[in-house]
N, C-alpha and C. Protein backbone atom coordinates (compact mmCIF):
# COMPACT_ATOMS: atom_id res chain seq x y z
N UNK A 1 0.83 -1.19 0.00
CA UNK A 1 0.00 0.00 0.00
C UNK A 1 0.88 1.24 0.00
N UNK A 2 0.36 2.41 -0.44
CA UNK A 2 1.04 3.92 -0.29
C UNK A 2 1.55 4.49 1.01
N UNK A 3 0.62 3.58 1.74
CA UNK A 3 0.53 4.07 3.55
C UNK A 3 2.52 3.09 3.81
N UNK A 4 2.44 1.94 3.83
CA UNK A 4 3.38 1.18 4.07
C UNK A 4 5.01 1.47 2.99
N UNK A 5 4.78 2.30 2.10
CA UNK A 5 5.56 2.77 0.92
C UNK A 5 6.29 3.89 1.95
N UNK A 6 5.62 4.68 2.28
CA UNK A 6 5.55 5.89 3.35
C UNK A 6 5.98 5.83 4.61
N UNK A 7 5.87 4.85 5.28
CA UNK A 7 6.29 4.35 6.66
C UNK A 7 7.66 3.94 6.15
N UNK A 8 7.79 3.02 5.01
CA UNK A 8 9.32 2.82 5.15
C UNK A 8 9.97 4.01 4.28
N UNK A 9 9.83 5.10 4.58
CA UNK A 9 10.40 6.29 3.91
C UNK A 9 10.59 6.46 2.16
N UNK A 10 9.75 5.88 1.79
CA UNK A 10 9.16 6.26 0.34
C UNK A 10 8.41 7.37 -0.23
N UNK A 11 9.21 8.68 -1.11
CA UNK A 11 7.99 9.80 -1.10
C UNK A 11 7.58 9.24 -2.04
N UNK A 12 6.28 8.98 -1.66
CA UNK A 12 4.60 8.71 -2.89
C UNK A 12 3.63 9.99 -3.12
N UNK A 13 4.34 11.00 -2.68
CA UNK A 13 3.66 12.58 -3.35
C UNK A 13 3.68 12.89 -4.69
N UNK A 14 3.90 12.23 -5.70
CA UNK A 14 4.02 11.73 -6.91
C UNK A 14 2.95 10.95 -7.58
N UNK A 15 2.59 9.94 -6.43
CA UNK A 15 1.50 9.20 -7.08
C UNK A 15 0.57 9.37 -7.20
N UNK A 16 -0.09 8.79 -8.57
CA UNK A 16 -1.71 9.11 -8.43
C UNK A 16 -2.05 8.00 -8.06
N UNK A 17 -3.25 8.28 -7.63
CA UNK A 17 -4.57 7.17 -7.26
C UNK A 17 -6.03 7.50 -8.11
N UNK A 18 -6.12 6.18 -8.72
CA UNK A 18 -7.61 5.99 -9.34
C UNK A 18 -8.29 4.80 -8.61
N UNK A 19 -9.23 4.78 -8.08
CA UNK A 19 -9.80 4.33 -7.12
C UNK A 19 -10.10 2.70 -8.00
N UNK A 20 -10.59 3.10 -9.56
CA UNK A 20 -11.22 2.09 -10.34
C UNK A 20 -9.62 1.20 -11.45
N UNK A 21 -8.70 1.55 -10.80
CA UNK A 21 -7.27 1.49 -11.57
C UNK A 21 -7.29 -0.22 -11.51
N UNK A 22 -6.67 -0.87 -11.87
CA UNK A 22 -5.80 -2.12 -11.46
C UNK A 22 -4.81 -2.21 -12.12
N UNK A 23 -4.21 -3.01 -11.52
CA UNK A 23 -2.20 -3.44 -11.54
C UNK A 23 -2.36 -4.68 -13.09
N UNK A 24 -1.60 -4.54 -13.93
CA UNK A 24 -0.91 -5.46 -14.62
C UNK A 24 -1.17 -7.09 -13.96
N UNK A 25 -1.89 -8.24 -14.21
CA UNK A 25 -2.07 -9.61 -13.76
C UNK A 25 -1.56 -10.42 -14.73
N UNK A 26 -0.46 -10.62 -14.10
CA UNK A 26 0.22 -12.04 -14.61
C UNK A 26 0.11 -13.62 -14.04
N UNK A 27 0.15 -13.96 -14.84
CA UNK A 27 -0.22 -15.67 -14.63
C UNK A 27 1.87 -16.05 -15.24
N UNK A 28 2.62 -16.58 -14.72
CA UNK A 28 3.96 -16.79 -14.94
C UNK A 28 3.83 -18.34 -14.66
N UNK A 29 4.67 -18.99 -15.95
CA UNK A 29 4.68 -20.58 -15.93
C UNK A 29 6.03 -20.84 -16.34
N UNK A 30 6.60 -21.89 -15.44
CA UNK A 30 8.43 -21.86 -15.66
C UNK A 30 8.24 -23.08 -15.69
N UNK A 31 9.43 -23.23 -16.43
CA UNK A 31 9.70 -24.49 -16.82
C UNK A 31 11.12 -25.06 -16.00
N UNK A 32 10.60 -25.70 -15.40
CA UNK A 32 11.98 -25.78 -14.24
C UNK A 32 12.76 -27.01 -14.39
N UNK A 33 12.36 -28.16 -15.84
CA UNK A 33 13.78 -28.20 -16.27
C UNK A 33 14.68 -27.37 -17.66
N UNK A 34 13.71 -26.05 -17.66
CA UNK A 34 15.40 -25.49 -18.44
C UNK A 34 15.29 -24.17 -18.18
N UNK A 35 14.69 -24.08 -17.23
CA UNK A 35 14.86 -22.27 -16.88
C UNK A 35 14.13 -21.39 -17.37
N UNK A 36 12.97 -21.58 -18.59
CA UNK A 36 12.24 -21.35 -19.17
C UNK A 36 10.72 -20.57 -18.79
N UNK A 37 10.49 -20.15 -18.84
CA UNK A 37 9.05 -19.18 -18.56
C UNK A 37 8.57 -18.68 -20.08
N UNK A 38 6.83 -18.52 -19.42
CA UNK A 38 6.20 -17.74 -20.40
C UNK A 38 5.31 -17.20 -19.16
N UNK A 39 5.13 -16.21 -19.73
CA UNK A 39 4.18 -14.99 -19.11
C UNK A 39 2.76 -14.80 -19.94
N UNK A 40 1.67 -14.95 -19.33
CA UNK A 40 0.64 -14.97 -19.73
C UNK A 40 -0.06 -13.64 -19.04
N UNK A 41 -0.60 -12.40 -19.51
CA UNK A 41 -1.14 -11.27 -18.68
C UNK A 41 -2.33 -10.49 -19.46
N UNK A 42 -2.83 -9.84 -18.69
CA UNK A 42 -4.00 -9.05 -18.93
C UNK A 42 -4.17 -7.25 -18.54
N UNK A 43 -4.03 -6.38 -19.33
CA UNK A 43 -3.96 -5.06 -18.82
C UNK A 43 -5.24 -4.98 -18.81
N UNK A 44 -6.18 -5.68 -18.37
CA UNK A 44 -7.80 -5.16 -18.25
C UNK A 44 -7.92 -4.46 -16.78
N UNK A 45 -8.37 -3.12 -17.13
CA UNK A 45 -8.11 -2.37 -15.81
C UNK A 45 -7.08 -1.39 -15.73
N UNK A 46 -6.15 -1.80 -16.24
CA UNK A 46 -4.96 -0.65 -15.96
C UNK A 46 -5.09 0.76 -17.05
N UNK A 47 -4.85 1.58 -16.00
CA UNK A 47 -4.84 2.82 -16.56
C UNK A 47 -3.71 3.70 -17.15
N UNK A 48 -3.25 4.08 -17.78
CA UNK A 48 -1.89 5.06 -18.11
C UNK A 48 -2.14 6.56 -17.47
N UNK A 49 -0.91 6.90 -17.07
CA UNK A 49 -1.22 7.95 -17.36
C UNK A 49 -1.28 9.15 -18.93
N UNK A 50 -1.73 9.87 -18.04
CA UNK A 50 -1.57 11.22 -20.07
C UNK A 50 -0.68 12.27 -19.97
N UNK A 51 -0.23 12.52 -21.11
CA UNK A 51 0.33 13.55 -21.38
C UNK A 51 0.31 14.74 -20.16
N UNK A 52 -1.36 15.10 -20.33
CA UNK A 52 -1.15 16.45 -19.39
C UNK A 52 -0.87 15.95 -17.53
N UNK A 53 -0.42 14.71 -17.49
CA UNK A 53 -0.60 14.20 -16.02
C UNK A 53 0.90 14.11 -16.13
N UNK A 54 2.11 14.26 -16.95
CA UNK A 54 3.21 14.07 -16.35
C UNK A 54 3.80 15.89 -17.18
N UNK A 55 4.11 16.32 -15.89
CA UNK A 55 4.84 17.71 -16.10
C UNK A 55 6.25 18.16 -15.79
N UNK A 56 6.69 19.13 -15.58
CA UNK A 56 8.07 19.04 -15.51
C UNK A 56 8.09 19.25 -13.84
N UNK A 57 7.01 19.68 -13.58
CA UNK A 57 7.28 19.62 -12.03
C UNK A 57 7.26 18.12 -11.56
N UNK A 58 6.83 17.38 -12.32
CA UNK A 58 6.40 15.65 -11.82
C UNK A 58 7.66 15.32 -11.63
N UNK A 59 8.45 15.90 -12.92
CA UNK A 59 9.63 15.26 -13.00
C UNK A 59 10.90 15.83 -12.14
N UNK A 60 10.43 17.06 -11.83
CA UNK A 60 12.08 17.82 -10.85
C UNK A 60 12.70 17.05 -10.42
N UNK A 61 12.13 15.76 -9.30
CA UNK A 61 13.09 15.09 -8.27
C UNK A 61 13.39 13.93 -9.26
N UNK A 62 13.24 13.87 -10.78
CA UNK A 62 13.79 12.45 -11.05
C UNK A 62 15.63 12.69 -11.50
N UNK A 63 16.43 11.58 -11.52
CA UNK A 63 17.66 11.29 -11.55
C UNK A 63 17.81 10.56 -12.83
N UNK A 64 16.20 10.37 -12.97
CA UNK A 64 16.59 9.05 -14.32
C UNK A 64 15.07 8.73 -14.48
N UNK A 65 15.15 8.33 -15.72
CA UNK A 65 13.23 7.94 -16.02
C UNK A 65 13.55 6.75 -16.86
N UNK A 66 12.81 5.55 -16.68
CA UNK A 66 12.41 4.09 -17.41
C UNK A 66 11.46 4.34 -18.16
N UNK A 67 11.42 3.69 -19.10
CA UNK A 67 10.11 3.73 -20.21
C UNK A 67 10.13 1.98 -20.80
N UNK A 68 9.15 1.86 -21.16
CA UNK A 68 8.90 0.00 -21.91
C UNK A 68 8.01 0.44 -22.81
N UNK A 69 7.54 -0.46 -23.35
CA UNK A 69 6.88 -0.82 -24.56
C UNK A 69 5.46 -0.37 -24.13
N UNK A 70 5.24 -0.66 -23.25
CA UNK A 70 4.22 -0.30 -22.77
C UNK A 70 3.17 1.46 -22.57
N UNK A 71 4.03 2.01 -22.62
CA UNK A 71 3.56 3.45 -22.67
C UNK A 71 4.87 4.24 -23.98
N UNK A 72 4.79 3.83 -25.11
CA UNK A 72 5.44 4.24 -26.14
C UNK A 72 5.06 5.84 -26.26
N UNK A 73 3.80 6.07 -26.50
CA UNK A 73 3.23 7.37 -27.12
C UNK A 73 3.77 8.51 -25.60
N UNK A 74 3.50 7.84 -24.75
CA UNK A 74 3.66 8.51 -23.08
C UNK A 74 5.27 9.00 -23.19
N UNK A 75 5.92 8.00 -23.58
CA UNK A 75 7.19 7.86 -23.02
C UNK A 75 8.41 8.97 -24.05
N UNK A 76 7.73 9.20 -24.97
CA UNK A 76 8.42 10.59 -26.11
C UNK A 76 7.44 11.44 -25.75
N UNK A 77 6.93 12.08 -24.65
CA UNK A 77 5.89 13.20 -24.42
C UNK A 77 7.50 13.40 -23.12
N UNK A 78 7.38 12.39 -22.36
CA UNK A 78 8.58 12.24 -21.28
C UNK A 78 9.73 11.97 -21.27
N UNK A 79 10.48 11.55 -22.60
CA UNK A 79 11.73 12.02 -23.17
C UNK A 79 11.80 13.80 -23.64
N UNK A 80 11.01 14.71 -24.11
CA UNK A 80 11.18 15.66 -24.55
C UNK A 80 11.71 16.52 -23.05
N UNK A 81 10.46 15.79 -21.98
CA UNK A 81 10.70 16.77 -20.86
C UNK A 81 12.18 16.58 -19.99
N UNK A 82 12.48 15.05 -20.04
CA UNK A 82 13.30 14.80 -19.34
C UNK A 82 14.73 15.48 -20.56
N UNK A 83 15.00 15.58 -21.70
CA UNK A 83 15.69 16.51 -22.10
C UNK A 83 15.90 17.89 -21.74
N UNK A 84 14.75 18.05 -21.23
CA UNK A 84 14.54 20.07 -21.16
C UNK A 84 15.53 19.99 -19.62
N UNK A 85 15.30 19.14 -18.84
CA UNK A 85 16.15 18.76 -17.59
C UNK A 85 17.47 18.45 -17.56
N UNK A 86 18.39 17.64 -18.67
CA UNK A 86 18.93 16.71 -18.66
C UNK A 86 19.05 15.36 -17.75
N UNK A 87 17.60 15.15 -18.23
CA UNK A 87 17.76 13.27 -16.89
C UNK A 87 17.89 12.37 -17.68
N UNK A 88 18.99 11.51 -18.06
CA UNK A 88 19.00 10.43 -18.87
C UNK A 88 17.75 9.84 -19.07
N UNK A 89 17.46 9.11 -20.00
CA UNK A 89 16.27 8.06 -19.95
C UNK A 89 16.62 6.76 -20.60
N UNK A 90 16.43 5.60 -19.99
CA UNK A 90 16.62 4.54 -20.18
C UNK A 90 15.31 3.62 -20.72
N UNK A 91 15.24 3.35 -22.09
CA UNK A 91 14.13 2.42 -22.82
C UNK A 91 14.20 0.47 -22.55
N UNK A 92 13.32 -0.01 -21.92
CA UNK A 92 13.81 -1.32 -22.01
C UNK A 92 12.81 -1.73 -23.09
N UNK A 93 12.96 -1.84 -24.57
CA UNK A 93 11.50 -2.18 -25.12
C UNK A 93 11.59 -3.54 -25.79
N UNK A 94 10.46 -4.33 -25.69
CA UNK A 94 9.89 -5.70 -25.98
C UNK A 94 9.28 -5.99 -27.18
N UNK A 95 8.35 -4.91 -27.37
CA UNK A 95 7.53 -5.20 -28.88
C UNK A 95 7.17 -4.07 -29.30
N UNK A 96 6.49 -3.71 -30.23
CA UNK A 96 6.28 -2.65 -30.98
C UNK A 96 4.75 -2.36 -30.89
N UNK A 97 4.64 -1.63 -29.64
CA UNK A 97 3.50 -1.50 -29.11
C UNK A 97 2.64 0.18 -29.61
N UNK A 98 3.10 0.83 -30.85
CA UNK A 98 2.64 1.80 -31.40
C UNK A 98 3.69 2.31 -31.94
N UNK A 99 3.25 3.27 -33.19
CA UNK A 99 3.89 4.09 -33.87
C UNK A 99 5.40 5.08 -33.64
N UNK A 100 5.14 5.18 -32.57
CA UNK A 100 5.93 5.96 -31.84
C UNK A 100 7.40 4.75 -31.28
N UNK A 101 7.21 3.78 -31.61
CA UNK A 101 8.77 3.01 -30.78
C UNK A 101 9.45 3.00 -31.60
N UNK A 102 9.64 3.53 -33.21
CA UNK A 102 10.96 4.17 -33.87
C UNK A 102 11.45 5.23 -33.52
N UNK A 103 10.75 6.04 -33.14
CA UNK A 103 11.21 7.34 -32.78
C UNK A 103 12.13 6.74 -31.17
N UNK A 104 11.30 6.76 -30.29
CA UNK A 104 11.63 6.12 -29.19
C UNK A 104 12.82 5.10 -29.04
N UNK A 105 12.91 4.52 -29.84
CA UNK A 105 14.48 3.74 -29.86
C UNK A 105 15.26 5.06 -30.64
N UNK A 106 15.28 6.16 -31.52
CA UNK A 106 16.58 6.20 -31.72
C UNK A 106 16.48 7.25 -31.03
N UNK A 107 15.91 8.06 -29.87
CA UNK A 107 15.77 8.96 -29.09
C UNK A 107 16.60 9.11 -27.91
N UNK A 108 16.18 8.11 -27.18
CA UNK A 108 15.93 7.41 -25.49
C UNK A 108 17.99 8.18 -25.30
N UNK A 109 18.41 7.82 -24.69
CA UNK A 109 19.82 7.83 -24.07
C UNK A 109 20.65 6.76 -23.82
N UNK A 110 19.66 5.17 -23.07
CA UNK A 110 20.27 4.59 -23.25
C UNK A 110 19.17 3.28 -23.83
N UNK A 111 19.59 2.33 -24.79
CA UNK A 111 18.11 1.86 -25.47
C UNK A 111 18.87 0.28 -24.92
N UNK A 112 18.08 -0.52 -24.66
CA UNK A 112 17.67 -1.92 -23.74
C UNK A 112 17.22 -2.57 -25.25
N UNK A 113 17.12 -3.51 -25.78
CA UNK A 113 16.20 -4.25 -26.51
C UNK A 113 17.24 -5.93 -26.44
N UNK A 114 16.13 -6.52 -27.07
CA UNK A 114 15.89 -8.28 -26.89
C UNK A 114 17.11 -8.19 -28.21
N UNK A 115 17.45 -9.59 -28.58
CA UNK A 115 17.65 -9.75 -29.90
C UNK A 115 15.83 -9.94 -30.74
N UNK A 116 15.38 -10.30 -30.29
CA UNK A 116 13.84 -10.36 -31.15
C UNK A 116 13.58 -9.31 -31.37
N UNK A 117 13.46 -8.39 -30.79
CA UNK A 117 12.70 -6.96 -30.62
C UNK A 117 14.25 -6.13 -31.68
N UNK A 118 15.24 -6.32 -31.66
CA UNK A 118 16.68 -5.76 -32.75
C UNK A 118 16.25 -6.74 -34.17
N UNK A 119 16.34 -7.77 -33.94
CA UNK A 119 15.73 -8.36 -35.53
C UNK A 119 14.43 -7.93 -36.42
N UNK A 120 13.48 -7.53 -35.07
CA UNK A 120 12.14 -7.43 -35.99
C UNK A 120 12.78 -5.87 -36.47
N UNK A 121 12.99 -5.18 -35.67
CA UNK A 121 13.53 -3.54 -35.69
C UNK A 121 14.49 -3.69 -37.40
N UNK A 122 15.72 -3.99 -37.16
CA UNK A 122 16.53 -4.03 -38.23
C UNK A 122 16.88 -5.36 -39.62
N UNK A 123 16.13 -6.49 -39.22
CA UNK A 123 16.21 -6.83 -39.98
C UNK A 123 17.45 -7.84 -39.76
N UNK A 124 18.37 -7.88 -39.16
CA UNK A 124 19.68 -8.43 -38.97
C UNK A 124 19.46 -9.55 -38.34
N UNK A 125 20.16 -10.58 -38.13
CA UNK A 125 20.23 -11.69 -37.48
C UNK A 125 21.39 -11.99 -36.62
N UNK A 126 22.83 -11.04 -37.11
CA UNK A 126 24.07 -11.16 -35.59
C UNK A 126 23.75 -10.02 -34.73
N UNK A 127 23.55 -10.41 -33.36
CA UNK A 127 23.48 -9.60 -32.59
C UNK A 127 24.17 -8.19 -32.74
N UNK A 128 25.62 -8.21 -32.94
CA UNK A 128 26.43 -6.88 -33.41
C UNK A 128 26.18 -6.19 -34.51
N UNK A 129 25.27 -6.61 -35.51
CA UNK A 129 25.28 -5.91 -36.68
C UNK A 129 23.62 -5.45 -36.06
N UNK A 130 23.00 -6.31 -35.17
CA UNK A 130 21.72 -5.33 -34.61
C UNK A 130 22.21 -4.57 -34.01
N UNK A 131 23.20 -4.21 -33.41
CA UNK A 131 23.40 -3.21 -32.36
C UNK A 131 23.79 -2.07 -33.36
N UNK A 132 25.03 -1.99 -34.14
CA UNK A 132 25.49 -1.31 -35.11
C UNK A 132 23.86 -0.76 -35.77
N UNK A 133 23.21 -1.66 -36.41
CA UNK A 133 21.99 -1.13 -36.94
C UNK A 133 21.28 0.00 -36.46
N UNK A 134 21.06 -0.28 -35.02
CA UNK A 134 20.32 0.38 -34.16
C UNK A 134 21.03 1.43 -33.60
N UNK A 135 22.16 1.49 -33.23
CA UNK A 135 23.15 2.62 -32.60
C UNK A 135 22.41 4.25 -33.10
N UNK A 136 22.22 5.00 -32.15
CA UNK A 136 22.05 6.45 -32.85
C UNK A 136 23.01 7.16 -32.04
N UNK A 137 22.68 8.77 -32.99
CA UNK A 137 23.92 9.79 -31.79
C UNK A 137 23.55 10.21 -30.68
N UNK A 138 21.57 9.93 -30.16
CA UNK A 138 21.73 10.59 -28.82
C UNK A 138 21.66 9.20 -28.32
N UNK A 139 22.08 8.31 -28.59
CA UNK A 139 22.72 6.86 -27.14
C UNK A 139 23.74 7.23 -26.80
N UNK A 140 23.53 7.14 -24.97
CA UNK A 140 24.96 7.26 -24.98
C UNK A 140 25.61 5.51 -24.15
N UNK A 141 24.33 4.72 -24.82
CA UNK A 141 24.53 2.99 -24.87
C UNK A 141 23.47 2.23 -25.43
N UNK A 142 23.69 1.63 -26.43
CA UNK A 142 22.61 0.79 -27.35
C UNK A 142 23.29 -0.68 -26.78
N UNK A 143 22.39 -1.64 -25.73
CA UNK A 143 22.57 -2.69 -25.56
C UNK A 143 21.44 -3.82 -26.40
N UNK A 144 21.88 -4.84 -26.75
CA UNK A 144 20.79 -6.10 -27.67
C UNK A 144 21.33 -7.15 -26.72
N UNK A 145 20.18 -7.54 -25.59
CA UNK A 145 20.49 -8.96 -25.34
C UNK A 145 20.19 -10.52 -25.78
N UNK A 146 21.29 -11.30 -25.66
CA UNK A 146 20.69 -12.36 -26.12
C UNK A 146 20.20 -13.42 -24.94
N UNK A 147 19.98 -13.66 -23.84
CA UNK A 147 19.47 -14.26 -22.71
C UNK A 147 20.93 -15.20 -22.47
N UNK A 148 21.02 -16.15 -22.55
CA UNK A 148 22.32 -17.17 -22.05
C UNK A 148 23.47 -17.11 -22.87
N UNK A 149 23.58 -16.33 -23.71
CA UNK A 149 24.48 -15.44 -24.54
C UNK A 149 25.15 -14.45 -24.54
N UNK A 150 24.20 -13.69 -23.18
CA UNK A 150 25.20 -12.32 -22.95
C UNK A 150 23.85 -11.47 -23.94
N UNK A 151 25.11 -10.12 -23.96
CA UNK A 151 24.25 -8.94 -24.81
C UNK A 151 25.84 -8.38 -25.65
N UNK A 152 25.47 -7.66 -26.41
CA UNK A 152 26.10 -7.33 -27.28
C UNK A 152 25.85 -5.51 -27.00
N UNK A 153 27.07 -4.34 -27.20
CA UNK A 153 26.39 -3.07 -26.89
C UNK A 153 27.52 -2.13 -27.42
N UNK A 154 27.18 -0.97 -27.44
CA UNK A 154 28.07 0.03 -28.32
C UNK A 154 27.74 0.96 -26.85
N UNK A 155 28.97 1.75 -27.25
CA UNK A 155 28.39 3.09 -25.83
C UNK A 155 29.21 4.13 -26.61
N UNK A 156 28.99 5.52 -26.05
CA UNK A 156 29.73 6.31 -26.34
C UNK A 156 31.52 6.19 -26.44
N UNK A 157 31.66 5.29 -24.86
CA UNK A 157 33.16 5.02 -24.46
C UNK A 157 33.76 4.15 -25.22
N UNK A 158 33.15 3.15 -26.13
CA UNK A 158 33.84 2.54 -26.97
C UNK A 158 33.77 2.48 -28.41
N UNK A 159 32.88 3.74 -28.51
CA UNK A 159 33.06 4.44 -30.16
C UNK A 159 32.43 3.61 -31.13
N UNK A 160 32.99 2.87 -32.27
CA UNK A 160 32.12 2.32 -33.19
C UNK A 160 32.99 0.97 -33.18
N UNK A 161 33.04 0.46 -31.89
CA UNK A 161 33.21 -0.85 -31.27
C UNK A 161 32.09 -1.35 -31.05
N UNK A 162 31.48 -2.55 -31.77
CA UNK A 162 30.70 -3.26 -30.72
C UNK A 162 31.18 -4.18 -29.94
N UNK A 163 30.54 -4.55 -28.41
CA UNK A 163 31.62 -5.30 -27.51
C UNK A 163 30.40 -6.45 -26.59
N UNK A 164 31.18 -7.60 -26.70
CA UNK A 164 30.44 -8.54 -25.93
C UNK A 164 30.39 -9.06 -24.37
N UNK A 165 29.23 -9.06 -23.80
CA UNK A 165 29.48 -9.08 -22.38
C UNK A 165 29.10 -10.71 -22.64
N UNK A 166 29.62 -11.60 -22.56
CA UNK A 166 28.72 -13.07 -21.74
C UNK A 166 28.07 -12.99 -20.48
N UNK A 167 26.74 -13.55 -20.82
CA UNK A 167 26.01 -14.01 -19.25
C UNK A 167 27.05 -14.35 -17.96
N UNK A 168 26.01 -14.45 -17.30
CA UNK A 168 26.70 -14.77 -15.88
C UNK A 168 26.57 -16.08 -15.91
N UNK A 169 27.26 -16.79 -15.95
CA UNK A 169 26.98 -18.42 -15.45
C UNK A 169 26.01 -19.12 -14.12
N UNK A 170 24.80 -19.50 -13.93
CA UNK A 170 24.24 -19.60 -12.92
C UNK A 170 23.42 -20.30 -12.88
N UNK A 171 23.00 -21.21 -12.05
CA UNK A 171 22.16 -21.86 -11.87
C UNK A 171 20.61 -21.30 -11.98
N UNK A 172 20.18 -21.62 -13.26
CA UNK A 172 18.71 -20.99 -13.49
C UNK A 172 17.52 -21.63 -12.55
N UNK A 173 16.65 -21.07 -12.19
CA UNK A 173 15.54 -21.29 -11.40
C UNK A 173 14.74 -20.47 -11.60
N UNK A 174 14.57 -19.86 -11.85
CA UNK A 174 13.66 -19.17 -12.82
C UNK A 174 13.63 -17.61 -13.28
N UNK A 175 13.33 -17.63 -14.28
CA UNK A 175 13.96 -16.41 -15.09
C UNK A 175 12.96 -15.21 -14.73
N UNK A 176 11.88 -15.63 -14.39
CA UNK A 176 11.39 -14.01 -13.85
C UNK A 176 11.93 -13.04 -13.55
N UNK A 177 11.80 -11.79 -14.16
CA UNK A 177 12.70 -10.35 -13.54
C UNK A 177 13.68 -10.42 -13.61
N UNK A 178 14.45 -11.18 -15.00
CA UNK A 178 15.65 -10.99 -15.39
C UNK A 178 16.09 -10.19 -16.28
């Protein structure tokens, strides 16, 4: 709750409340001999916010703003502002959830994507030539992950290097919130 957010020293003077709102419901099924999940969910109920609900005063105390696939059209209303600030913004995006996630990938500061979500985008099939594909001048890091592969990523600091991180080696148990 907001009350318990607050007690453990969380400012929620930020948040809205819609009385008739609900949360994102996932149903998550793993496959626990190979580490495997699928996510099954329903946004019935959930509300976005709008345009005129995120302002630059919303944003004063941010350090940094997330955006997903999920609020595409929202999230270049809140890249423009978080520019007028300079607050980095970090895109993690999944699918191509409106018109607006081209703009939004070559925008963002630092752009997150799948290898699925870099293939459907560019067309490419090696991870590095998605990244290269995708690279723009305001990233200042275009990462493409591949899940037990690592990710592949360009940054400002290593110029028109692309460079490979390998996964972490680990005993999978389940991949939720990875």
């Amino acid at each position: 709750t907001i009350e318990g957010l607050e007690r453990a020293g969380v400012d929620c003077t930020s948040v809205r409340y819609r009385p008739d709102a609900r949360p994102y419901h996932s149903t998550i099924i793993v496959d626990l001999t190979g580490g495997h999940r699928t996510i099954l969910f329903t946004a019935a109920g959930v509300t976005s916010l709008t345009a005129a609900e995120v302002s630059e005063e919303l944003m004063a105390g941010c350090r940094l703003i997330f955006v997903d696939s999920t609020v595409a059209a929202l999230g270049l209303h809140v890249l423009r502002l978080a520019r007028a600030r300079g607050i980095p913004v970090v895109a993690d995006l999944e699918r191509f959830s409106g018109p607006e996630i081209p703009e939004l990938t070559r925008q963002v500061d630092h752009l997150i994507v799948s290898t699925g979500f870099a293939g459907q985008s560019t067309g490419e099939t090696d991870p590095a030539a998605m990244v290269r594909a995708l690279r723009s001048p305001a990233h200042t890091a275009c990462v493409v992950t591949a899940g037990e592969r690592g990710c592949w990523y360009m940054s400002r600091e290593t110029g028109d290097s692309v460079r490979h991180q390998p996964a972490c080696r680990v005993q999978v148990v389940d991949t939720t919130g990875c």
